[in-house]
N, C-alpha and C. Protein backbone atom coordinates (compact mmCIF):
# COMPACT_ATOMS: atom_id res chain seq x y z
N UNK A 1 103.07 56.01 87.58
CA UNK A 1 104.00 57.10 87.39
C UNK A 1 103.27 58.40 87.05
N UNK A 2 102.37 58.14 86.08
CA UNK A 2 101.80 59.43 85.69
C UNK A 2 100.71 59.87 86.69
N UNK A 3 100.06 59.15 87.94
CA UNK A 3 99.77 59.70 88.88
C UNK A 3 100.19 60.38 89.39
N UNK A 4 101.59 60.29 90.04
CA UNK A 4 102.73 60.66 90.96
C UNK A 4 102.91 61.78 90.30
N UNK A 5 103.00 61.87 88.79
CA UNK A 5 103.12 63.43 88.37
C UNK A 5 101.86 64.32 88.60
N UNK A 6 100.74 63.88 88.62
CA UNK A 6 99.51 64.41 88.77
C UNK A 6 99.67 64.72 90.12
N UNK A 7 99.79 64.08 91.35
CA UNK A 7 99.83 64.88 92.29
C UNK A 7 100.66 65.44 93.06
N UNK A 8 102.02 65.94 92.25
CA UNK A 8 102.92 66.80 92.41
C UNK A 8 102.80 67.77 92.19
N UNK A 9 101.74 67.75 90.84
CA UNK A 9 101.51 68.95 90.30
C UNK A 9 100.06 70.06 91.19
N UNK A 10 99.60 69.04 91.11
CA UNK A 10 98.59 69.46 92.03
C UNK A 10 98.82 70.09 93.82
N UNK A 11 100.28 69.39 93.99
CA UNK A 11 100.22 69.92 95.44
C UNK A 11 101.19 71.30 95.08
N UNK A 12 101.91 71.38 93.92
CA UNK A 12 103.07 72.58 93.89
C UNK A 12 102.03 73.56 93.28
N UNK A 13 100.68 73.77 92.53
CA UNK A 13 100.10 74.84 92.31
C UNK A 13 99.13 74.92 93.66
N UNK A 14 98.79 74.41 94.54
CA UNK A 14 97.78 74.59 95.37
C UNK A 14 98.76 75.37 96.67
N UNK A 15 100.22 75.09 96.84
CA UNK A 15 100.88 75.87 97.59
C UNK A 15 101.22 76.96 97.24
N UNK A 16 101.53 76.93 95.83
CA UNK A 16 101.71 78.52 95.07
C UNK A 16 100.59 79.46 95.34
N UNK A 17 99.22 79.24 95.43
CA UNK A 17 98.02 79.89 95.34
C UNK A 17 98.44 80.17 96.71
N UNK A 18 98.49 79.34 97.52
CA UNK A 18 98.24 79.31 99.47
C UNK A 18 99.73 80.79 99.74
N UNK A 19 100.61 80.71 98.57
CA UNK A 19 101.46 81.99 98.93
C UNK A 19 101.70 82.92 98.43
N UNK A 20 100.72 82.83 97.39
CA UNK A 20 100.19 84.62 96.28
C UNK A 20 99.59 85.46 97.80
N UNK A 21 99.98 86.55 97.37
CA UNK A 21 99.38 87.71 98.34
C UNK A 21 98.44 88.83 97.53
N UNK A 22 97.51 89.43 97.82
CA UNK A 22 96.80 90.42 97.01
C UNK A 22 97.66 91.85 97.57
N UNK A 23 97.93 92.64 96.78
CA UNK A 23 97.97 94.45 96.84
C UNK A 23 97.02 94.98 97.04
N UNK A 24 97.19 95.61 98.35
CA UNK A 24 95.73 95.78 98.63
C UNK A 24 96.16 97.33 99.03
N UNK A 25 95.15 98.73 98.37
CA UNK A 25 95.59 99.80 99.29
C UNK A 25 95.33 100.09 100.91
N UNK A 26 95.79 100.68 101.37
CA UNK A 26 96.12 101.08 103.07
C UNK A 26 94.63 101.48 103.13
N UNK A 27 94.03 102.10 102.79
CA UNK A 27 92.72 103.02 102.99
C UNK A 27 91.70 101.76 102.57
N UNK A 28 92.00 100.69 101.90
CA UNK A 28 91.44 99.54 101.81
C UNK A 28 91.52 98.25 102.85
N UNK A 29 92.31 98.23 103.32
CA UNK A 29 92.99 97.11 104.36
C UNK A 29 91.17 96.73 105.00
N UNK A 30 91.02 97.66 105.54
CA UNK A 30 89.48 97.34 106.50
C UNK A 30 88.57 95.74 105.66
N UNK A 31 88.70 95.88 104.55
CA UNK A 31 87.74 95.38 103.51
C UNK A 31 88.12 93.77 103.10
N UNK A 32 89.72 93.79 104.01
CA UNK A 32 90.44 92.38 104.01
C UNK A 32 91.01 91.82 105.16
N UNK A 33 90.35 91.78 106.17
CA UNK A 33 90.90 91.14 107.28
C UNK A 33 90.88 89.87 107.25
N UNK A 34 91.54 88.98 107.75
CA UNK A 34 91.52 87.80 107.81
C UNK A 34 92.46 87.09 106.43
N UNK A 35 93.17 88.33 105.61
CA UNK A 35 93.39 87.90 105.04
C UNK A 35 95.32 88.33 105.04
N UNK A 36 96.26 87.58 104.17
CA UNK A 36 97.57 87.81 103.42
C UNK A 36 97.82 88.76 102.75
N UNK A 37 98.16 89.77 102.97
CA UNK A 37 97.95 91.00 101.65
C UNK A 37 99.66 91.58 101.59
N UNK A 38 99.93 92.32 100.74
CA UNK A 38 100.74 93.46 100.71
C UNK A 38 100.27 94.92 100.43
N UNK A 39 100.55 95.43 101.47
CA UNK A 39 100.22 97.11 101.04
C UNK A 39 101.64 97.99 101.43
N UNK A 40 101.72 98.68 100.17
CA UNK A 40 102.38 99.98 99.82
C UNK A 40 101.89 101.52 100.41
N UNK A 41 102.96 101.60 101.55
CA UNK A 41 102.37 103.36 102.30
C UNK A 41 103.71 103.81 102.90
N UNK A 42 103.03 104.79 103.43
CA UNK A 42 104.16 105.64 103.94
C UNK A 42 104.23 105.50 105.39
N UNK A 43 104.83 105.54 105.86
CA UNK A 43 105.37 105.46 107.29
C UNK A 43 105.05 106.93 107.93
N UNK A 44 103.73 107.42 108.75
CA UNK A 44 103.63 108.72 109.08
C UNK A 44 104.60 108.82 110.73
N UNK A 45 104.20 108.01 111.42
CA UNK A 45 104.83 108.16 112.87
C UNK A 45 104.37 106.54 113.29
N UNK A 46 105.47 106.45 114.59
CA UNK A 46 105.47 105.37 115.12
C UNK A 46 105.57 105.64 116.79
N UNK A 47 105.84 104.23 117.41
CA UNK A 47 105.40 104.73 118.77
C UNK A 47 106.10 103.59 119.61
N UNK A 48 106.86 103.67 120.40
CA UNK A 48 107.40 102.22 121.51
C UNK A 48 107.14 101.95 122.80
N UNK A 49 106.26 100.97 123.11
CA UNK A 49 105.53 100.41 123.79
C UNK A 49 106.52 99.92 124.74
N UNK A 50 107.39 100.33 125.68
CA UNK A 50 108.59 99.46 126.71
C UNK A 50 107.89 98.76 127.27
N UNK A 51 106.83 98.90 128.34
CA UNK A 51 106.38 97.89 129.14
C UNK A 51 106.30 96.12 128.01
N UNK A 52 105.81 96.51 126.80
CA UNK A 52 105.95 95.19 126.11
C UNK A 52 107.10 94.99 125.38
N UNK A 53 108.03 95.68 125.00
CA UNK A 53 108.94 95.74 123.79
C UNK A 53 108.04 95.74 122.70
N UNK A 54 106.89 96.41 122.16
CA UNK A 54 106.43 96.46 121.26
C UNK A 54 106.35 97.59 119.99
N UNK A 55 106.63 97.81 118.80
CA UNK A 55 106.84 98.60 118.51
C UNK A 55 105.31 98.70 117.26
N UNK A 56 104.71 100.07 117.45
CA UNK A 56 104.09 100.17 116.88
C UNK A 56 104.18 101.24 115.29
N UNK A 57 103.78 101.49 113.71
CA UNK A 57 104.06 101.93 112.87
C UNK A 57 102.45 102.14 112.20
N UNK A 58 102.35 103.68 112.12
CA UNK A 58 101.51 104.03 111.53
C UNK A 58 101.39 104.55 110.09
N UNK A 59 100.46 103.96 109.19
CA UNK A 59 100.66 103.83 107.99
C UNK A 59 99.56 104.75 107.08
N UNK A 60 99.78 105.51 106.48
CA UNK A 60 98.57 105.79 106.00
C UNK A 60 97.99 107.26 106.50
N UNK A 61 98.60 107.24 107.52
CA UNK A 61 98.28 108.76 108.36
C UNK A 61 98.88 108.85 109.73
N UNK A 62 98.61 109.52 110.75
CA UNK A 62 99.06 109.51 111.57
C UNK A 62 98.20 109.31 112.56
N UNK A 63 98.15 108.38 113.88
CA UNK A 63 97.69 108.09 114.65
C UNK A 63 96.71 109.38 115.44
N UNK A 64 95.26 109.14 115.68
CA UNK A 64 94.44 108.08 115.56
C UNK A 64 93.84 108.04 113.75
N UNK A 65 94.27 108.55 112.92
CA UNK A 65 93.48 108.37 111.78
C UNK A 65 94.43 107.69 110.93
N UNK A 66 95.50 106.74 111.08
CA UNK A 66 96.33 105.43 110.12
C UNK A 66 95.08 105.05 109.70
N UNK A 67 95.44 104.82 108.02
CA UNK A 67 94.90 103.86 107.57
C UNK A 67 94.98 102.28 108.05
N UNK A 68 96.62 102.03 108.43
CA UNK A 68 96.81 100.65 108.84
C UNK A 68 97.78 101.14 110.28
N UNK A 69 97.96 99.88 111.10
CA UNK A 69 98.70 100.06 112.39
C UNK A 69 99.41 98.75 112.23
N UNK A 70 101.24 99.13 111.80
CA UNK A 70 102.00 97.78 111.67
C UNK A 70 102.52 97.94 113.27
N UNK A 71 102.34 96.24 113.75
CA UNK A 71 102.83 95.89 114.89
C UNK A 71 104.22 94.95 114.82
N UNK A 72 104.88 95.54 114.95
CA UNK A 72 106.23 94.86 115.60
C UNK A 72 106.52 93.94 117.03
N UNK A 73 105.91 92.75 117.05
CA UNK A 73 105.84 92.25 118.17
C UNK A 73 107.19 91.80 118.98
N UNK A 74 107.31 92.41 120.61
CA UNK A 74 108.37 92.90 121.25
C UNK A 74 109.70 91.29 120.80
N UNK A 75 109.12 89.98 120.68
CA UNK A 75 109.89 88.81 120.45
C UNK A 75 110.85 89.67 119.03
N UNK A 76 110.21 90.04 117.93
CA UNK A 76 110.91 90.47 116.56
C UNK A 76 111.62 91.67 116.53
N UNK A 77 111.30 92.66 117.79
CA UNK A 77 111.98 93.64 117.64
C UNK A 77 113.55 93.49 117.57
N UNK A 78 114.29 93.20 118.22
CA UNK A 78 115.25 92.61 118.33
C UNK A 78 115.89 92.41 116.92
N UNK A 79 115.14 91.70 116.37
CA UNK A 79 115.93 91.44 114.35
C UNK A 79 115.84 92.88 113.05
N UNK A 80 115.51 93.60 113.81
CA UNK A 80 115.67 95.01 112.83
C UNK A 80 116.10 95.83 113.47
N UNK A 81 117.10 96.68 112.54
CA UNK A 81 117.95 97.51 113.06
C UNK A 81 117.53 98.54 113.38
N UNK A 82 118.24 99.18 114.16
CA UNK A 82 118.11 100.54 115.00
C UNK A 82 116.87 100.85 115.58
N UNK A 83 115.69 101.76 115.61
CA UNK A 83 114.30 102.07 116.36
C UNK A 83 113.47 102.37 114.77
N UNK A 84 112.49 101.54 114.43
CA UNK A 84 112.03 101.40 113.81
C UNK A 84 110.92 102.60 113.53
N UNK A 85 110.60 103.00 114.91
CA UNK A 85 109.33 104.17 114.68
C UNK A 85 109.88 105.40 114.95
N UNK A 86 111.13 105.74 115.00
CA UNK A 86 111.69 106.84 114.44
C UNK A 86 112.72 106.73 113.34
N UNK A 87 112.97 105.65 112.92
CA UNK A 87 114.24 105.50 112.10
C UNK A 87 113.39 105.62 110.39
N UNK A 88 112.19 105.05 110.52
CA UNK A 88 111.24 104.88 109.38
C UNK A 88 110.23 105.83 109.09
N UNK A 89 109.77 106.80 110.14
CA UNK A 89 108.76 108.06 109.79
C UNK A 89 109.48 108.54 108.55
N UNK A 90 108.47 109.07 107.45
CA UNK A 90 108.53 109.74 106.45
C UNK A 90 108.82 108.50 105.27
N UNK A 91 109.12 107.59 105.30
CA UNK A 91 109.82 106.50 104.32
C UNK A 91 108.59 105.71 104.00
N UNK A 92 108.76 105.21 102.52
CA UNK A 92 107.64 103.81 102.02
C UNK A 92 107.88 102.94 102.44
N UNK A 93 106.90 102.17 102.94
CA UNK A 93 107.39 100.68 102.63
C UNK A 93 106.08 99.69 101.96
N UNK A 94 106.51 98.27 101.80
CA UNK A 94 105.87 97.79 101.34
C UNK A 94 105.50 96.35 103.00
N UNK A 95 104.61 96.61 103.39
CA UNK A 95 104.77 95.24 103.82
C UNK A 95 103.43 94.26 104.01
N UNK A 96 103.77 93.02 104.54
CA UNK A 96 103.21 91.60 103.62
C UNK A 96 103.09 91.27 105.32
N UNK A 97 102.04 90.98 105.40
CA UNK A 97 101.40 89.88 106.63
C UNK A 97 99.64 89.58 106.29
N UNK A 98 99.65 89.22 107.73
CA UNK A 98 97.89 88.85 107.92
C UNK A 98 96.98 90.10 108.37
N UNK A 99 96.28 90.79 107.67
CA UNK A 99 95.35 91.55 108.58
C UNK A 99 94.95 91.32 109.72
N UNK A 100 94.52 92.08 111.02
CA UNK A 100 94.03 91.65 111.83
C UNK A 100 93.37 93.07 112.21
N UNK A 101 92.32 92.80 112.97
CA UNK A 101 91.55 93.87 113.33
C UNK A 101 92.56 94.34 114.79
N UNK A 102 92.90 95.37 114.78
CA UNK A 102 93.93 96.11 115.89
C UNK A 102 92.79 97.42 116.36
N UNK A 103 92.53 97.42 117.77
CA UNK A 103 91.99 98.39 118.35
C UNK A 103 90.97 99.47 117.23
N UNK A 104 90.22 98.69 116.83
CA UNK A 104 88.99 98.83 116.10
C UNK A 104 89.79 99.75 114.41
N UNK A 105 91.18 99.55 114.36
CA UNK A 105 91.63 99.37 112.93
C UNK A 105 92.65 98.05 112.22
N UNK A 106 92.63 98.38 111.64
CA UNK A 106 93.11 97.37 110.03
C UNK A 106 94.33 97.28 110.79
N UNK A 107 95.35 96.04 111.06
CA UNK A 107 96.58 95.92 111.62
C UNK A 107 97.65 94.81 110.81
N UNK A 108 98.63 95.02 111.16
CA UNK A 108 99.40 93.58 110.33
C UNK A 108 100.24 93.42 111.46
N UNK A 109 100.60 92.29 112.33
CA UNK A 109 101.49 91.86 113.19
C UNK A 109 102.92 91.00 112.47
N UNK A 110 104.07 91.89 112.63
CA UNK A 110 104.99 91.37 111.97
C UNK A 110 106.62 90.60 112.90
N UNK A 111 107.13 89.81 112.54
CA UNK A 111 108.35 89.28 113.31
C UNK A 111 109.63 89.52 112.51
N UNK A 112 109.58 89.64 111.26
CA UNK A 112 110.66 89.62 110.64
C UNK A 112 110.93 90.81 109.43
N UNK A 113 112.12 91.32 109.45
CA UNK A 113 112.69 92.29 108.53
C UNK A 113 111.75 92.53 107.55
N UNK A 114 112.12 91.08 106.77
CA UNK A 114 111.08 90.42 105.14
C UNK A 114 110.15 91.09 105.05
N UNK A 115 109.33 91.49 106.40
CA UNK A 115 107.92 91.52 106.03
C UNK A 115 107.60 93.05 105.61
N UNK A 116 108.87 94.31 106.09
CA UNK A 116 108.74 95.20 105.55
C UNK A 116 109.53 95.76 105.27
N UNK A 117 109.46 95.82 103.95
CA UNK A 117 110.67 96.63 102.78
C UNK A 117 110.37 97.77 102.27
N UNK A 118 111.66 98.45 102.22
CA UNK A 118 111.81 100.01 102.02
C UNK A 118 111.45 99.95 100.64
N UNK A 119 111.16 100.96 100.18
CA UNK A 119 111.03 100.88 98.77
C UNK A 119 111.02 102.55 98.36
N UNK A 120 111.27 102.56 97.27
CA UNK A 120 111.58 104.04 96.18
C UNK A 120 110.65 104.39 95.91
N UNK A 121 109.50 105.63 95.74
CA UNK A 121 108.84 105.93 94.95
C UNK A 121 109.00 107.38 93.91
N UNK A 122 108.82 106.77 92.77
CA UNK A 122 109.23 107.75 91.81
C UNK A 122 108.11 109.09 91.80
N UNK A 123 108.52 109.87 91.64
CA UNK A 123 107.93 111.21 92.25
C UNK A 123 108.02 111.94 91.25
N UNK A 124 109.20 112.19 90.16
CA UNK A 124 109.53 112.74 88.77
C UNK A 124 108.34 112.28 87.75
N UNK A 125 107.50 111.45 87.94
CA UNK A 125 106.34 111.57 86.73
C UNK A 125 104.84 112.40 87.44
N UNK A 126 105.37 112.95 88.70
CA UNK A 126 103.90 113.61 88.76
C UNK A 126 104.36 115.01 88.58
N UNK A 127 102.88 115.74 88.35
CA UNK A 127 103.06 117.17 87.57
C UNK A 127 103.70 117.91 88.63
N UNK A 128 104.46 119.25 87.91
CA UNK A 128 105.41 120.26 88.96
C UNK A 128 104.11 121.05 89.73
N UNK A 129 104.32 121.22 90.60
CA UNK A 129 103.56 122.12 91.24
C UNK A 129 103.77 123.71 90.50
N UNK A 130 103.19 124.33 90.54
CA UNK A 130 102.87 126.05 90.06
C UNK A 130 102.87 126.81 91.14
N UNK A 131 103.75 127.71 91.29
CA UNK A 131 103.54 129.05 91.86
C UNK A 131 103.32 130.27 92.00
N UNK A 132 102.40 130.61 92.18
CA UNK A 132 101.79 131.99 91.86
C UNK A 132 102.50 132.93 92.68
């Protein structure tokens, strides 16, 4: 019996680890490929690929200098609403996949909503700008 608890336990923390993700910044992504991450950026411009249904989202800056390039592959487009690379320019998000090296930058290939969420950023604790 007290085996059976031993390797329950052992398989429910070794899956927990296998689905922790690191925060990783956008201007950092390069430094983690191959890996699960979440990064927090801004959505500068995006771009739609018809010949594939593919939708592409530039993160970090604007194409060619994104820090990251989120891919919307043409199968997932379909499950998020409205046009993603104009509906989302200017907005945060947070999103969670696999790095992959994309046309010699940092990329995340995504299928589902989940993987990128809007998010708020509070803007009221940084200093007022001054005008002279």
């Amino acid at each position: 019996m007290n085996r059976m608890i031993t390797i329950a336990l052992l398989a429910a923390m070794s899956s927990f680890k296998a689905s922790a993700q690191a925060t990783v910044a956008a201007k950092d992504a390069g430094k983690h490929i191959g890996q699960t991450v979440k990064i927090c950026e801004k959505v500068y411009n995006g771009k739609f690929i018809s010949v594939s249904n593919t939708t592409l989202l530039y993160l970090g800056g604007d194409y060619p200098n994104q820090a990251l390039t989120v891919i919307i592959s043409g199968a997932g487009r379909g499950k998020f609403k409205g046009r993603p690379e104009v509906d989302d320019k200017g907005k945060d998000f947070i999103v969670t996949g696999k790095l992959i090296n994309y046309q010699g930058k940092p990329g995340i290939v995504i299928s589902r909503p989940a993987q990128l969420k809007a998010v708020l950023i509070d803007n009221s604790k940084q200093p007022a700008l001054k005008l002279h």
